[in-house]
PDB file of N, CA and C in Angstrom:
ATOM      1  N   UNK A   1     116.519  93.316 341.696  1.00  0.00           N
ATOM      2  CA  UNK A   1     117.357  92.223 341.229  1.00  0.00           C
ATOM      3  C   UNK A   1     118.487  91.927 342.198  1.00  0.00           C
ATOM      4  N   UNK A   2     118.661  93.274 342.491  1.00  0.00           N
ATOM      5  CA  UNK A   2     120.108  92.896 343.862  1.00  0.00           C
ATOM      6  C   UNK A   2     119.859  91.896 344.698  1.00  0.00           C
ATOM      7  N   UNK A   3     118.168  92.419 345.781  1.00  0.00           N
ATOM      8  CA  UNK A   3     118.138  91.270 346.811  1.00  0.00           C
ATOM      9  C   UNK A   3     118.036  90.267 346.324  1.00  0.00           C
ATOM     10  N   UNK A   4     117.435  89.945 345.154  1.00  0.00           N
ATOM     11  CA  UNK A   4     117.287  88.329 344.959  1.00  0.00           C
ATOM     12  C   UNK A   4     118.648  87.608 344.306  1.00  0.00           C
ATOM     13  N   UNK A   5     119.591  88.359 344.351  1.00  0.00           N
ATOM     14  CA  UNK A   5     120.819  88.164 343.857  1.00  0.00           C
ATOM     15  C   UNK A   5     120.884  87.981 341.795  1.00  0.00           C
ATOM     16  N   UNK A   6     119.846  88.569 341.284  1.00  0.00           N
ATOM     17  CA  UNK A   6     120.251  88.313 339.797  1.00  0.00           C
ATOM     18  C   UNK A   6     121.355  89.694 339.265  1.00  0.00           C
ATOM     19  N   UNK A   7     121.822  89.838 339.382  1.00  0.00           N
ATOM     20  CA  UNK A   7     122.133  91.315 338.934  1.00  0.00           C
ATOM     21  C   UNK A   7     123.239  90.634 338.503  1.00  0.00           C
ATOM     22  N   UNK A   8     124.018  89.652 338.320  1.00  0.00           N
ATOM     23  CA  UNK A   8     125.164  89.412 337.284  1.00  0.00           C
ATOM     24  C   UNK A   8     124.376  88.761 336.015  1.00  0.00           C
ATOM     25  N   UNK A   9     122.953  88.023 336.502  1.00  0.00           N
ATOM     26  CA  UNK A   9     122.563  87.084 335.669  1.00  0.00           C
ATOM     27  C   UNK A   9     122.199  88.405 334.690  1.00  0.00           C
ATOM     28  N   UNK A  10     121.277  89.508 334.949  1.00  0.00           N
ATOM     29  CA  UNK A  10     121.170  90.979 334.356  1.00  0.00           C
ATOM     30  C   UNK A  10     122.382  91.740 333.743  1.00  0.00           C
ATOM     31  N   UNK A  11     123.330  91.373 334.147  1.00  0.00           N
ATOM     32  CA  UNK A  11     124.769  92.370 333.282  1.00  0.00           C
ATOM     33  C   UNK A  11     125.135  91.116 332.282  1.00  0.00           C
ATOM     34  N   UNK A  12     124.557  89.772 332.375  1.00  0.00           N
ATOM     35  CA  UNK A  12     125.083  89.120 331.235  1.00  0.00           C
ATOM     36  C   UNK A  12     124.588  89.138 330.249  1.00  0.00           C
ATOM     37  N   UNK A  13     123.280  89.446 330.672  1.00  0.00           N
ATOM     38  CA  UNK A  13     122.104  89.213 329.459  1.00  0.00           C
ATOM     39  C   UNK A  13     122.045  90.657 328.831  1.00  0.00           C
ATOM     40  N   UNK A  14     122.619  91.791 329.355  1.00  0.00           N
ATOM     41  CA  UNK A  14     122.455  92.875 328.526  1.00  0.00           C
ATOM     42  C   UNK A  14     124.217  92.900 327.778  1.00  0.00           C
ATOM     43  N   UNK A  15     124.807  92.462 328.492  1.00  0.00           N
ATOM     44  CA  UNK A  15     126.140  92.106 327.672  1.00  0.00           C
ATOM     45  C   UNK A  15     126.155  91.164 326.461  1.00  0.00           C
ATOM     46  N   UNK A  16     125.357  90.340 326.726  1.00  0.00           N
ATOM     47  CA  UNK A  16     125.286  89.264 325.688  1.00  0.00           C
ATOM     48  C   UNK A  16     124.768  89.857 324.191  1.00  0.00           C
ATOM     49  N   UNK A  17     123.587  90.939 324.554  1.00  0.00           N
ATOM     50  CA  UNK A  17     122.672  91.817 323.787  1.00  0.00           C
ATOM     51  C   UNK A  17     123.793  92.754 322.839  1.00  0.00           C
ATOM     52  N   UNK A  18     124.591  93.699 323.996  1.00  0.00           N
ATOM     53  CA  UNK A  18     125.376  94.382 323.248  1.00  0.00           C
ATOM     54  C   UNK A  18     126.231  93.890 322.251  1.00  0.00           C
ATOM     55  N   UNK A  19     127.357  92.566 322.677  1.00  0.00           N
ATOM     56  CA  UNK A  19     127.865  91.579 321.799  1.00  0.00           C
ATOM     57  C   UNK A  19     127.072  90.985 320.817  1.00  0.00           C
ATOM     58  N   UNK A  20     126.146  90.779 320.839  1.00  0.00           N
ATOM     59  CA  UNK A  20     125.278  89.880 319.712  1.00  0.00           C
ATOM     60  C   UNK A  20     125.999  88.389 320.231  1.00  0.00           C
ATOM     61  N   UNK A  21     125.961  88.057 321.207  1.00  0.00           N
ATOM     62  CA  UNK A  21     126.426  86.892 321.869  1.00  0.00           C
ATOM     63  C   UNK A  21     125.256  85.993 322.254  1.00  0.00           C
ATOM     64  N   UNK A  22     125.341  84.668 322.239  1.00  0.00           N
ATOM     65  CA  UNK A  22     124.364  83.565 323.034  1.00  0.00           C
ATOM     66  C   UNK A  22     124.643  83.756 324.411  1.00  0.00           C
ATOM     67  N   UNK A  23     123.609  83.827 325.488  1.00  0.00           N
ATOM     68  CA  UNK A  23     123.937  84.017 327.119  1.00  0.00           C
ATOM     69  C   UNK A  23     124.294  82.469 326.840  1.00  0.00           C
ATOM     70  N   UNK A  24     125.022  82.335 328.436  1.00  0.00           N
ATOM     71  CA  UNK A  24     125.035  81.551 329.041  1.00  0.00           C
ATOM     72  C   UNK A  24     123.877  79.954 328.944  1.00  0.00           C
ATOM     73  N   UNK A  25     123.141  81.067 329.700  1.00  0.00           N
ATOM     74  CA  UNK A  25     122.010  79.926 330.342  1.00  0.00           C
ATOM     75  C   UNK A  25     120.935  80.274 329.074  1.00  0.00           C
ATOM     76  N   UNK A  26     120.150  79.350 328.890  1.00  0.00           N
ATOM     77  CA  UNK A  26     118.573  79.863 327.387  1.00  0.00           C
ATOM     78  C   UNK A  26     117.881  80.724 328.653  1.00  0.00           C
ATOM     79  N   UNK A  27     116.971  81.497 327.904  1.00  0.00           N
ATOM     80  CA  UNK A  27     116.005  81.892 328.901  1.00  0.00           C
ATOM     81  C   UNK A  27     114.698  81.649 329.093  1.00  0.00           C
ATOM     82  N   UNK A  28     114.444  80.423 328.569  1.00  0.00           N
ATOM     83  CA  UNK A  28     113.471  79.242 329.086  1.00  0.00           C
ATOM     84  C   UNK A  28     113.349  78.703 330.713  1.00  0.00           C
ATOM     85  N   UNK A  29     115.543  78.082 330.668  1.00  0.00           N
ATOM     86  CA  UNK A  29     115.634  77.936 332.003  1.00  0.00           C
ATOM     87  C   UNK A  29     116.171  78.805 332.776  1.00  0.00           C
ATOM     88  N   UNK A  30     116.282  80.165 332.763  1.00  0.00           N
ATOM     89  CA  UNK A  30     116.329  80.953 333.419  1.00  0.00           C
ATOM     90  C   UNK A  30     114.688  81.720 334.179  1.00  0.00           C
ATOM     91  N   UNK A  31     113.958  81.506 332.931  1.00  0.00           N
ATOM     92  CA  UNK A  31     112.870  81.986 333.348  1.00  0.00           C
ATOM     93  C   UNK A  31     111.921  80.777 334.513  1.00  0.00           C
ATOM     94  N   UNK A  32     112.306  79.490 334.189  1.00  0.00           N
ATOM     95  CA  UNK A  32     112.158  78.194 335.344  1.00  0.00           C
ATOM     96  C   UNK A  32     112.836  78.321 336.476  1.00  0.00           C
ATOM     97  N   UNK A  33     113.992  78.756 336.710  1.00  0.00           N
ATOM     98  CA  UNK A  33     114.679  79.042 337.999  1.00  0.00           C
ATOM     99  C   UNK A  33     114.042  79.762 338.711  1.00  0.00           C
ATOM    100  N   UNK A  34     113.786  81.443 338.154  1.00  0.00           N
ATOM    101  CA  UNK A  34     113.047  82.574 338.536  1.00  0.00           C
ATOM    102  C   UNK A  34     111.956  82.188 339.095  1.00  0.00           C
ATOM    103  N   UNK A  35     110.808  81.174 338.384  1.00  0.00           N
ATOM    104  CA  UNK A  35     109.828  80.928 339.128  1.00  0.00           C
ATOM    105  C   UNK A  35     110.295  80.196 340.346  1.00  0.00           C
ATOM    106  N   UNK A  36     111.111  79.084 340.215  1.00  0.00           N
ATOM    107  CA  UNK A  36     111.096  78.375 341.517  1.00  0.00           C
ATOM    108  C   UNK A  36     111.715  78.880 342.516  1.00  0.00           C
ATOM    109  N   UNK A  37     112.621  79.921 342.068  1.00  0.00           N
ATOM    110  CA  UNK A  37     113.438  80.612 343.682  1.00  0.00           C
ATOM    111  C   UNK A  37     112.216  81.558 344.122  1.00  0.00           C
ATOM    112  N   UNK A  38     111.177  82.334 343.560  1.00  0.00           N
ATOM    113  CA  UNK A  38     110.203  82.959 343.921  1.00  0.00           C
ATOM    114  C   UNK A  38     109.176  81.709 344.695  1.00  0.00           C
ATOM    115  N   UNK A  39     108.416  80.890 344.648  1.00  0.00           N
ATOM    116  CA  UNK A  39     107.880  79.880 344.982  1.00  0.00           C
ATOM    117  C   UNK A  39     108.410  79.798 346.551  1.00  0.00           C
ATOM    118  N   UNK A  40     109.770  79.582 346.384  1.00  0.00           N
ATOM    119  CA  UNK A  40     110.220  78.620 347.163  1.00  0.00           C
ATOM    120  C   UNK A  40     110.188  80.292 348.919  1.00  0.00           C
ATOM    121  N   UNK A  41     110.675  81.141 347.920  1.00  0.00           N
ATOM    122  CA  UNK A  41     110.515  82.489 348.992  1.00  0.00           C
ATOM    123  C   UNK A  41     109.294  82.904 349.570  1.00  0.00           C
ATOM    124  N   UNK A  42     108.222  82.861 348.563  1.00  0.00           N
ATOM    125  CA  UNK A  42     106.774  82.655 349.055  1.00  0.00           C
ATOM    126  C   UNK A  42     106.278  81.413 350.018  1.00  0.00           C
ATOM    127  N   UNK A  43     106.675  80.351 349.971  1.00  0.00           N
ATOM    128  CA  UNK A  43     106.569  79.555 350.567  1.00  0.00           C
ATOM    129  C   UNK A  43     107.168  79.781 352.227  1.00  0.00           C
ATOM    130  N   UNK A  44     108.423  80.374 352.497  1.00  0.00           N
ATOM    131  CA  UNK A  44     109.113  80.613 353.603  1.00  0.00           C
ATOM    132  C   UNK A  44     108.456  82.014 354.274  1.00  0.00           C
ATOM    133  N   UNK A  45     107.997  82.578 353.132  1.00  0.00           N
ATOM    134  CA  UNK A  45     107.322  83.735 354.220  1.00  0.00           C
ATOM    135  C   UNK A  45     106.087  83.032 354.988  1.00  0.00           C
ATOM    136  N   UNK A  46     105.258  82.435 354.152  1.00  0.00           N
ATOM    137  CA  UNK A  46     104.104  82.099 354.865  1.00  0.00           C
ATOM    138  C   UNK A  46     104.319  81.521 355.854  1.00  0.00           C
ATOM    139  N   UNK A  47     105.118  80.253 355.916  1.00  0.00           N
ATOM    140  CA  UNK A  47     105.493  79.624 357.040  1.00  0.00           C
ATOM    141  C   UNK A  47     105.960  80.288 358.433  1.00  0.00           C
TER     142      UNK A  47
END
């Protein structure tokens, strides 16, 4: 999670858990981001 930089998006969502809090972001579009920053990294390796 570090290299891809989520690791705050990860301390919110288990913070949110502990609080019984709504995150931030839904995790619909979190889980849409995830795909496209992966995509977009797959894409740059091949190249």
């Amino acid at each position: 999670l570090e290299q891809r930089g989520f690791v705050g998006c990860a301390r919110h969502f288990i913070e949110c858990v502990q609080n019984q809090t709504v995150p931030e972001t839904a995790g619909e579009q979190a889980l849409l981001a995830q795909r496209i920053v992966e995509k977009l990294w797959r894409d740059a390796i091949s190249e």
